[in-house]
PDB file of N, CA and C in Angstrom:
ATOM      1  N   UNK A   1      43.500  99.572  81.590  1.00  0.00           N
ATOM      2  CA  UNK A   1      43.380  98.862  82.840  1.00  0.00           C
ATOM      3  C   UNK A   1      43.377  97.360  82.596  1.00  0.00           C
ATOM      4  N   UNK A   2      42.655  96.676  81.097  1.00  0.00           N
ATOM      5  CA  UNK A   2      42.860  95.455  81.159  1.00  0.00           C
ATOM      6  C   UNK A   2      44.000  94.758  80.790  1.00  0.00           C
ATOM      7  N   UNK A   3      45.061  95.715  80.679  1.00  0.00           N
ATOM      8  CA  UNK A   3      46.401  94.718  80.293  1.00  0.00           C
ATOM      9  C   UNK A   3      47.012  95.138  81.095  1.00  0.00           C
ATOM     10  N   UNK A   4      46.939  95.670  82.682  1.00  0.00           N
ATOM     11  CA  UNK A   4      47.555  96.009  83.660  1.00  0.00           C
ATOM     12  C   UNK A   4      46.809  94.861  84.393  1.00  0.00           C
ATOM     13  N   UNK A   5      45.351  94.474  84.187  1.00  0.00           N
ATOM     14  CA  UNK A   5      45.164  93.128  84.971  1.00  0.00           C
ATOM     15  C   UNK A   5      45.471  92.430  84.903  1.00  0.00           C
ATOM     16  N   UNK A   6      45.619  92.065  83.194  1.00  0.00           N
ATOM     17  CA  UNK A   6      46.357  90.792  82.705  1.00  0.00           C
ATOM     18  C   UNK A   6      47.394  90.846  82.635  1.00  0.00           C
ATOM     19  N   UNK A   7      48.764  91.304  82.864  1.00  0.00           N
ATOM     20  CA  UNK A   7      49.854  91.292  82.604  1.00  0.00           C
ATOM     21  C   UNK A   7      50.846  91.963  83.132  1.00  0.00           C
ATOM     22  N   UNK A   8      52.132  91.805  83.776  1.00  0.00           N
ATOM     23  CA  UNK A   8      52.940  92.354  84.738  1.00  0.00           C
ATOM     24  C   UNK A   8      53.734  93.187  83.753  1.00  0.00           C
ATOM     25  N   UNK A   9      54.367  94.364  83.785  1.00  0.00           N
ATOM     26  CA  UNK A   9      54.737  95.672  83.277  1.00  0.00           C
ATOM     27  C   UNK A   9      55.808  95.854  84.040  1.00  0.00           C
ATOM     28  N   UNK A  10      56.878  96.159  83.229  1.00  0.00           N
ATOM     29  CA  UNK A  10      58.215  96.772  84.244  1.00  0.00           C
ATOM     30  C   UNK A  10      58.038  98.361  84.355  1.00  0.00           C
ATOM     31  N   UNK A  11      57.572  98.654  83.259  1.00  0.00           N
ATOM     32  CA  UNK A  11      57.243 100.196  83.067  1.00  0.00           C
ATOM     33  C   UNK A  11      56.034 100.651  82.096  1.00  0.00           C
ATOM     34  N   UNK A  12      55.240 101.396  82.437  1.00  0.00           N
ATOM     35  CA  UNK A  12      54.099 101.797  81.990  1.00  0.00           C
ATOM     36  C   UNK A  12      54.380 103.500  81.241  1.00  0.00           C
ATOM     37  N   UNK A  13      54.034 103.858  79.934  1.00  0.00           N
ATOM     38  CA  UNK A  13      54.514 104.994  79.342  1.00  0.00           C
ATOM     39  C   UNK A  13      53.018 105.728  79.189  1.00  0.00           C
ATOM     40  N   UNK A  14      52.356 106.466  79.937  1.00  0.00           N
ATOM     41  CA  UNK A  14      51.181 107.307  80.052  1.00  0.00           C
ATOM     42  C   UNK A  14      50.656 108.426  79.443  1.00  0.00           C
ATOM     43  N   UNK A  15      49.928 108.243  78.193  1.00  0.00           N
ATOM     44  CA  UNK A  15      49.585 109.410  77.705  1.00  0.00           C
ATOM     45  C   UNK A  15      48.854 109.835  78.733  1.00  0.00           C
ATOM     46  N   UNK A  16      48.935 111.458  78.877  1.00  0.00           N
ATOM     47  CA  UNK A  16      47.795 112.171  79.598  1.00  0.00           C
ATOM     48  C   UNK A  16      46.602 112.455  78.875  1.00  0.00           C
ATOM     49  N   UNK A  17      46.886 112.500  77.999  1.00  0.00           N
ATOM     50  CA  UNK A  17      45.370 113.123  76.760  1.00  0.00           C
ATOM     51  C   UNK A  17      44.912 111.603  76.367  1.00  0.00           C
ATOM     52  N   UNK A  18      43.751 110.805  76.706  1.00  0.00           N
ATOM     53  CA  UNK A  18      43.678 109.531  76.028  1.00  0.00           C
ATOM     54  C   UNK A  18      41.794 109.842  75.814  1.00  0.00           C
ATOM     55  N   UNK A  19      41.494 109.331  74.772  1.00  0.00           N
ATOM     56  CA  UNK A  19      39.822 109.677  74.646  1.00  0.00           C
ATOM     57  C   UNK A  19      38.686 109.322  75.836  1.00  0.00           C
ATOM     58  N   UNK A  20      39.276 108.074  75.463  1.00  0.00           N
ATOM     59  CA  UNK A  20      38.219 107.458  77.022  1.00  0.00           C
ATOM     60  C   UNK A  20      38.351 107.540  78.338  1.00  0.00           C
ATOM     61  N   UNK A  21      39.541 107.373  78.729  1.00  0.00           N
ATOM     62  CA  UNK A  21      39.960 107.844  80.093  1.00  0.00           C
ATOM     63  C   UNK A  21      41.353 108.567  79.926  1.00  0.00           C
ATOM     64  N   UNK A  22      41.503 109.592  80.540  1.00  0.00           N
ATOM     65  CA  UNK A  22      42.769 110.384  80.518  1.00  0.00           C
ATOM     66  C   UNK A  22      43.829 109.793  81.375  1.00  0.00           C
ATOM     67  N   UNK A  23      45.460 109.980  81.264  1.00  0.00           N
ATOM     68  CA  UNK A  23      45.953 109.282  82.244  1.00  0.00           C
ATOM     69  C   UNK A  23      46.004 109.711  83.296  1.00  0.00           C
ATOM     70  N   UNK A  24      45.149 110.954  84.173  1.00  0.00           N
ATOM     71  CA  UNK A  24      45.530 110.762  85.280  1.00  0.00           C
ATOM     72  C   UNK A  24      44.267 109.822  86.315  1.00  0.00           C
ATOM     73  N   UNK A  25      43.427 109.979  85.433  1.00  0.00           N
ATOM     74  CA  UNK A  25      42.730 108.334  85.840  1.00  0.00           C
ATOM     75  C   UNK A  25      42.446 106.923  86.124  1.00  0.00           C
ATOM     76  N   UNK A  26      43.542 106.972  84.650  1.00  0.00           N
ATOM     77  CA  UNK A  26      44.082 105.790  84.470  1.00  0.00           C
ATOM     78  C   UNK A  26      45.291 104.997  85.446  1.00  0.00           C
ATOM     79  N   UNK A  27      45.775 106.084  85.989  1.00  0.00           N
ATOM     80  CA  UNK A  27      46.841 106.269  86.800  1.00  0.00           C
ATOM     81  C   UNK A  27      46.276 105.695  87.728  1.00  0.00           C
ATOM     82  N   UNK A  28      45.833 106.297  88.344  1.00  0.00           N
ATOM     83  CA  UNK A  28      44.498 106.356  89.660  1.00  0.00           C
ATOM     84  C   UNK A  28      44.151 104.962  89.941  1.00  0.00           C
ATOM     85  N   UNK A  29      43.353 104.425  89.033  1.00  0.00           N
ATOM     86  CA  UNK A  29      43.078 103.029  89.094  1.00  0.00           C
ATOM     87  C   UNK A  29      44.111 101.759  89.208  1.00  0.00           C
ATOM     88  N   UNK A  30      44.907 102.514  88.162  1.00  0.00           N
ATOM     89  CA  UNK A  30      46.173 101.512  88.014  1.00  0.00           C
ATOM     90  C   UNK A  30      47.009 101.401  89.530  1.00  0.00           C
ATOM     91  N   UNK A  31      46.654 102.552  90.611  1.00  0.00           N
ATOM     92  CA  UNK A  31      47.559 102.498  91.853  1.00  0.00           C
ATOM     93  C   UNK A  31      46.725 101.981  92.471  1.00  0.00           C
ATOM     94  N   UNK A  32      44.881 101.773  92.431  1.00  0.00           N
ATOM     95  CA  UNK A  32      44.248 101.424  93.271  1.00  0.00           C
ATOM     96  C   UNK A  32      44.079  99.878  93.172  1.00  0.00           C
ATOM     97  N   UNK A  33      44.287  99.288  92.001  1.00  0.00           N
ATOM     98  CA  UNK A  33      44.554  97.904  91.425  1.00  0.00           C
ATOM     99  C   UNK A  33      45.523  97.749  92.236  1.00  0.00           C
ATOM    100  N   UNK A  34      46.902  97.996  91.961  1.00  0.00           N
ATOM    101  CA  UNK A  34      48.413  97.348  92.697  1.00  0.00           C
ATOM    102  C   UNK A  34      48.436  97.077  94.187  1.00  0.00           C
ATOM    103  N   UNK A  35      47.120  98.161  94.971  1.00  0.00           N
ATOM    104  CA  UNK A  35      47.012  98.429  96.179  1.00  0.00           C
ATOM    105  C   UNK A  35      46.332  96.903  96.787  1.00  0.00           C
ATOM    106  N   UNK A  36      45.167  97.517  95.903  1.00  0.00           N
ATOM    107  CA  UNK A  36      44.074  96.185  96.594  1.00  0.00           C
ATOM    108  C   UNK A  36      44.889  94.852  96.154  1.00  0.00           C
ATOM    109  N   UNK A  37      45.554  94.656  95.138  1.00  0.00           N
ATOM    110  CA  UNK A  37      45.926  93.253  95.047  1.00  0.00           C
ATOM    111  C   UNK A  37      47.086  92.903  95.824  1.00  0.00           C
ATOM    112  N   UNK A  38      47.858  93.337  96.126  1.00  0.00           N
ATOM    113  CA  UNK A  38      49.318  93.467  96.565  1.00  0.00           C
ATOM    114  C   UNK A  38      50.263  93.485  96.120  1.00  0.00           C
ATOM    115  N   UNK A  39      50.003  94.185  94.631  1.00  0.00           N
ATOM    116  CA  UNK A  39      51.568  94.146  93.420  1.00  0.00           C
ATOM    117  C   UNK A  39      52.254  95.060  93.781  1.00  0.00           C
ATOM    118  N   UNK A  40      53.462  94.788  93.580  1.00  0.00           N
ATOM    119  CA  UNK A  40      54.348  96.071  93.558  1.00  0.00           C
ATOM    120  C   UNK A  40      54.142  97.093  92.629  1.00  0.00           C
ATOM    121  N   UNK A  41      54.662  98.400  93.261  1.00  0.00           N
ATOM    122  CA  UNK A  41      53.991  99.858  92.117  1.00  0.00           C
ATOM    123  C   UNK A  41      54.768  99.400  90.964  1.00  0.00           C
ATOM    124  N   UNK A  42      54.194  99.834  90.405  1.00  0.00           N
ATOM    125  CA  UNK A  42      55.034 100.166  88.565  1.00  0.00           C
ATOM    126  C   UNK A  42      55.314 100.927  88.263  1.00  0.00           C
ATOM    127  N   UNK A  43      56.387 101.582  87.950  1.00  0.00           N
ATOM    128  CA  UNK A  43      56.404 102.890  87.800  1.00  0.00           C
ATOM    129  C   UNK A  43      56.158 103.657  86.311  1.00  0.00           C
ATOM    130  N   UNK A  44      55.253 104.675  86.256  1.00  0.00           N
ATOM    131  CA  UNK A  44      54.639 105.156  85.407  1.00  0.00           C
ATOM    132  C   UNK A  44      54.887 106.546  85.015  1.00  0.00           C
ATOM    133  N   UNK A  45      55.570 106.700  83.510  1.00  0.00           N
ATOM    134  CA  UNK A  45      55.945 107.732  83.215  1.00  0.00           C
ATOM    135  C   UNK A  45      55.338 108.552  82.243  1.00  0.00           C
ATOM    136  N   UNK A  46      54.637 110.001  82.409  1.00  0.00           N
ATOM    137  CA  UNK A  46      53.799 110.640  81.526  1.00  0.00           C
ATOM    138  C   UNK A  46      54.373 111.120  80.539  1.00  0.00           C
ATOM    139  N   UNK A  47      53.538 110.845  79.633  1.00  0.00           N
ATOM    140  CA  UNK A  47      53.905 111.516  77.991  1.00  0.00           C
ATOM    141  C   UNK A  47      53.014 112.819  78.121  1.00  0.00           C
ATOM    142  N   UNK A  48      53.134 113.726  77.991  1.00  0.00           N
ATOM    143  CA  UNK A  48      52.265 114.768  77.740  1.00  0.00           C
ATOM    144  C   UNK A  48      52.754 116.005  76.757  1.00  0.00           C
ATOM    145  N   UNK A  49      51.867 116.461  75.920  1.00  0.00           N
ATOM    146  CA  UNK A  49      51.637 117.747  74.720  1.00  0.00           C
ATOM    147  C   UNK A  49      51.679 118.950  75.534  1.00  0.00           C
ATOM    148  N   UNK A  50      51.059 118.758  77.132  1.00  0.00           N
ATOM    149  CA  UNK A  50      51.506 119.837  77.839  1.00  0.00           C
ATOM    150  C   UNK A  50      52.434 120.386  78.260  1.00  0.00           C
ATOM    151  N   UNK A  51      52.813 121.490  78.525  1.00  0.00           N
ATOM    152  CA  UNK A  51      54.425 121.676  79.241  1.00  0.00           C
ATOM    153  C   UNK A  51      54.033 122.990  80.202  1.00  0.00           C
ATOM    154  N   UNK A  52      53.130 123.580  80.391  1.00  0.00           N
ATOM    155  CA  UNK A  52      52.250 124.535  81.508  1.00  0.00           C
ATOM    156  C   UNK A  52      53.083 124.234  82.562  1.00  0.00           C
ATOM    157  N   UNK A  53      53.073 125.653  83.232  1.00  0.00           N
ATOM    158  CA  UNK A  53      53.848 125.154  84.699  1.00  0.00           C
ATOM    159  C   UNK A  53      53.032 124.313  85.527  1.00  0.00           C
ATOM    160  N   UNK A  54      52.993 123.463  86.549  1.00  0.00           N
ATOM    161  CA  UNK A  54      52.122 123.070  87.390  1.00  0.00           C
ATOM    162  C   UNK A  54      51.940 121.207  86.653  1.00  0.00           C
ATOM    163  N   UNK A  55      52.208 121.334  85.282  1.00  0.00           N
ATOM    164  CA  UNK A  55      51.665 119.962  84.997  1.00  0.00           C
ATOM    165  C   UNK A  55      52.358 118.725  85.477  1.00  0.00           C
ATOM    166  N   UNK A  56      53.865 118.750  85.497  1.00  0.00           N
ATOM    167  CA  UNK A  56      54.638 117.983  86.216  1.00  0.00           C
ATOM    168  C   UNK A  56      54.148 117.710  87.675  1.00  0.00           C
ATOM    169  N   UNK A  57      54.134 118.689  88.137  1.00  0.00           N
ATOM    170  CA  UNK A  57      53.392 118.187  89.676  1.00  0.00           C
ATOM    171  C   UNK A  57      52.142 117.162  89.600  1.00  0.00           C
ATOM    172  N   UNK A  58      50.721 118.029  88.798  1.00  0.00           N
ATOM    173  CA  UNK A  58      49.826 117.468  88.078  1.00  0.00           C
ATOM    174  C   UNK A  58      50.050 115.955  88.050  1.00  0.00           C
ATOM    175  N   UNK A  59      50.921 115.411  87.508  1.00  0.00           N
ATOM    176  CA  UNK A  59      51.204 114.149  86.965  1.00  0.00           C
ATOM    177  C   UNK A  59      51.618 113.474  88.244  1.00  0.00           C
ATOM    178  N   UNK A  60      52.584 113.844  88.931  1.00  0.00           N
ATOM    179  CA  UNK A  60      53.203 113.234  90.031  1.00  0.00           C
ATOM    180  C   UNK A  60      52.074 113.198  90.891  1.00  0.00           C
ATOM    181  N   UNK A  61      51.337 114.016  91.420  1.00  0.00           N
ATOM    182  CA  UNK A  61      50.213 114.066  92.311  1.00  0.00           C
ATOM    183  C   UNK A  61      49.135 113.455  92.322  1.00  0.00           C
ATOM    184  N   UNK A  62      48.881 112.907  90.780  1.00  0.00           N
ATOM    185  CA  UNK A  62      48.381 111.240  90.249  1.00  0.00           C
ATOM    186  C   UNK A  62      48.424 110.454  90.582  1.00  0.00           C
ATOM    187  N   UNK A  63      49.842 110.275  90.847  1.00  0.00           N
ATOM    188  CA  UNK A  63      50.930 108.614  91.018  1.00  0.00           C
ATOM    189  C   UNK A  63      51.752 108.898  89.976  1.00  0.00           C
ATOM    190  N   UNK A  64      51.426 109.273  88.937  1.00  0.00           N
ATOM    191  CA  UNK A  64      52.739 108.793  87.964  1.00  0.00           C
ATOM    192  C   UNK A  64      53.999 108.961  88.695  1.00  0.00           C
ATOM    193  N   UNK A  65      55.081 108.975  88.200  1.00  0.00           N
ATOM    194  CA  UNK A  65      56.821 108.643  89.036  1.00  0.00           C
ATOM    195  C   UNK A  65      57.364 109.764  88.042  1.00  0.00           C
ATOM    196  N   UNK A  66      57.133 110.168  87.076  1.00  0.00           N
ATOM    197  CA  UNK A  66      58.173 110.653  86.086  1.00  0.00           C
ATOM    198  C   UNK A  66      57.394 111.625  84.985  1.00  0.00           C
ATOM    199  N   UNK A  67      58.053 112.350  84.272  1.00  0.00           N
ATOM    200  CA  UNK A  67      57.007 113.303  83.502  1.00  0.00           C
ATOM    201  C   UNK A  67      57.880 113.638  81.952  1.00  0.00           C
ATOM    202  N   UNK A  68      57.487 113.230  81.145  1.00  0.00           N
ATOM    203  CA  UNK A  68      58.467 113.750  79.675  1.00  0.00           C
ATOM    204  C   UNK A  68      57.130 114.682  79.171  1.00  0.00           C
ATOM    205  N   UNK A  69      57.632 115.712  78.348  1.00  0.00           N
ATOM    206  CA  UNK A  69      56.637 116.603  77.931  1.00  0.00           C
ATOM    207  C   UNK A  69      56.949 116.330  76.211  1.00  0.00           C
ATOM    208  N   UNK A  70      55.951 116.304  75.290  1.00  0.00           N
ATOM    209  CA  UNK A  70      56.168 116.146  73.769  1.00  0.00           C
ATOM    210  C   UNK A  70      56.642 117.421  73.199  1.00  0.00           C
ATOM    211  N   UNK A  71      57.278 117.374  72.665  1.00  0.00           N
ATOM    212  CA  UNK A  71      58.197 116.475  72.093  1.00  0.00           C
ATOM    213  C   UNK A  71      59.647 116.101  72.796  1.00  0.00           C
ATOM    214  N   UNK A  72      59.571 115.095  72.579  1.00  0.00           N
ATOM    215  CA  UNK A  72      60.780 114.623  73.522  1.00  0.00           C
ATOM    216  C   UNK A  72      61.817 113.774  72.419  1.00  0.00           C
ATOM    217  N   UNK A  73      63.002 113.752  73.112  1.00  0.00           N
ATOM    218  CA  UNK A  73      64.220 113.576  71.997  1.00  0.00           C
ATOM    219  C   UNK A  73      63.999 112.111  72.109  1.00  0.00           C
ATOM    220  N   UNK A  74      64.713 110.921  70.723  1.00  0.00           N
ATOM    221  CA  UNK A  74      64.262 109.361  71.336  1.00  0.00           C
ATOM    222  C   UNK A  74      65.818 109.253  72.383  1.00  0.00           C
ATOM    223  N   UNK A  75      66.927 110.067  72.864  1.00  0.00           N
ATOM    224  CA  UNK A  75      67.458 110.395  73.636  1.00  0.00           C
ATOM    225  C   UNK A  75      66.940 110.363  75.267  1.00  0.00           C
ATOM    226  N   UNK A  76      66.121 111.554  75.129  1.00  0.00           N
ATOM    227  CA  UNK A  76      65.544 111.641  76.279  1.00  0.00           C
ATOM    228  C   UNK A  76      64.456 110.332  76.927  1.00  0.00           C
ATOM    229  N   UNK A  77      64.029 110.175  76.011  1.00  0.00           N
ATOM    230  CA  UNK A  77      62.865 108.550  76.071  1.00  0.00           C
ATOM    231  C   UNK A  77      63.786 107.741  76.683  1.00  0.00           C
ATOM    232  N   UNK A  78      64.719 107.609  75.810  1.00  0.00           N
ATOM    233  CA  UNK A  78      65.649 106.330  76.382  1.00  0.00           C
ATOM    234  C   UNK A  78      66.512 106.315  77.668  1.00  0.00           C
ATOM    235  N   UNK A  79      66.922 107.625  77.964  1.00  0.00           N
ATOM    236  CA  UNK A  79      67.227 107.908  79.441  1.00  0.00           C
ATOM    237  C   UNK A  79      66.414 107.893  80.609  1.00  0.00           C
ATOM    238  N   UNK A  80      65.186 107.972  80.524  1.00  0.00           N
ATOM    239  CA  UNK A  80      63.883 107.956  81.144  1.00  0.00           C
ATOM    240  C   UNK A  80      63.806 106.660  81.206  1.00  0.00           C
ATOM    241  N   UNK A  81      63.645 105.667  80.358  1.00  0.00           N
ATOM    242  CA  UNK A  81      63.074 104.250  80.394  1.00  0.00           C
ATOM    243  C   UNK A  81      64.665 103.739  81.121  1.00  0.00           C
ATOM    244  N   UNK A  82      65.790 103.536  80.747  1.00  0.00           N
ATOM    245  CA  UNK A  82      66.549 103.462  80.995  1.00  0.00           C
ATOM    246  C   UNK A  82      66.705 103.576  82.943  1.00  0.00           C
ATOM    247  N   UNK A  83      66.283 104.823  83.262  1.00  0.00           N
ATOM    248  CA  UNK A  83      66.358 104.975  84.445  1.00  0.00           C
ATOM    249  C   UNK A  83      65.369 104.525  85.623  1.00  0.00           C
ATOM    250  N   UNK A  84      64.346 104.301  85.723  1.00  0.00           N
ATOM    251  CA  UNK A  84      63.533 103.592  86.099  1.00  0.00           C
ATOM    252  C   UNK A  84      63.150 102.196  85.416  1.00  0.00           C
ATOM    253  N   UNK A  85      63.468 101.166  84.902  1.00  0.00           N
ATOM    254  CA  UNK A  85      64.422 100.176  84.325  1.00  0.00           C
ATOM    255  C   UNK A  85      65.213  99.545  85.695  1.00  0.00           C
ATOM    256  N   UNK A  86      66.033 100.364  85.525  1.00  0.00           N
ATOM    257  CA  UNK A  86      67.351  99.956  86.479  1.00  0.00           C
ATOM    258  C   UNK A  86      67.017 100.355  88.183  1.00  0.00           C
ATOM    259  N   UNK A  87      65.968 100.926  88.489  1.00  0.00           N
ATOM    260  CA  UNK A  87      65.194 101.005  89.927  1.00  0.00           C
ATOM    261  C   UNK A  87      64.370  99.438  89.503  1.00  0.00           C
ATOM    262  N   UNK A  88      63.918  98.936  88.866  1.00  0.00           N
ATOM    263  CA  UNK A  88      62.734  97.868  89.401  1.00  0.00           C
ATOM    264  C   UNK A  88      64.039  96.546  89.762  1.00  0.00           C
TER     265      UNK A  88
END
């Protein structure tokens, strides 16, 4: 959260599993920050070890925008960043 205060992000890459706060918390805050201040969203794409049905939604129903599951090709990474990239 403190380098989302301090610093403007074209794209944010979201672990879901993080020790201290998980990302769909992190998420959470990060949309309630952009809200109250008046930034534009960022769009935020989950990294996750999960691949369970339901977790993609999971993520989207957060805020995140986008969902890669691990392991992911540096292919697929780059089509992902690539594509929301070219939306901001």
């Amino acid at each position: 959260m403190e380098a989302v205060r301090n610093g403007s992000y074209d794209l944010v890459l979201m672990d879901c599993m993080m020790p201290i706060m998980d990302g769909y918390q992190a998420t959470a805050e990060i949309r309630a920050y952009e809200q109250a201040q008046g930034r534009p969203r960022t769009p935020i794409v989950a990294l996750t070890a999960s691949a369970i049905e339901g977790d993609r939604q999971r993520c989207l129903d957060a805020g995140m925008d986008d969902y890669l599951s691990k392991p992911f090709t540096q292919v697929g990474l780059m089509n992902t960043v690539e594509k929301w990239l070219h939306k901001t």
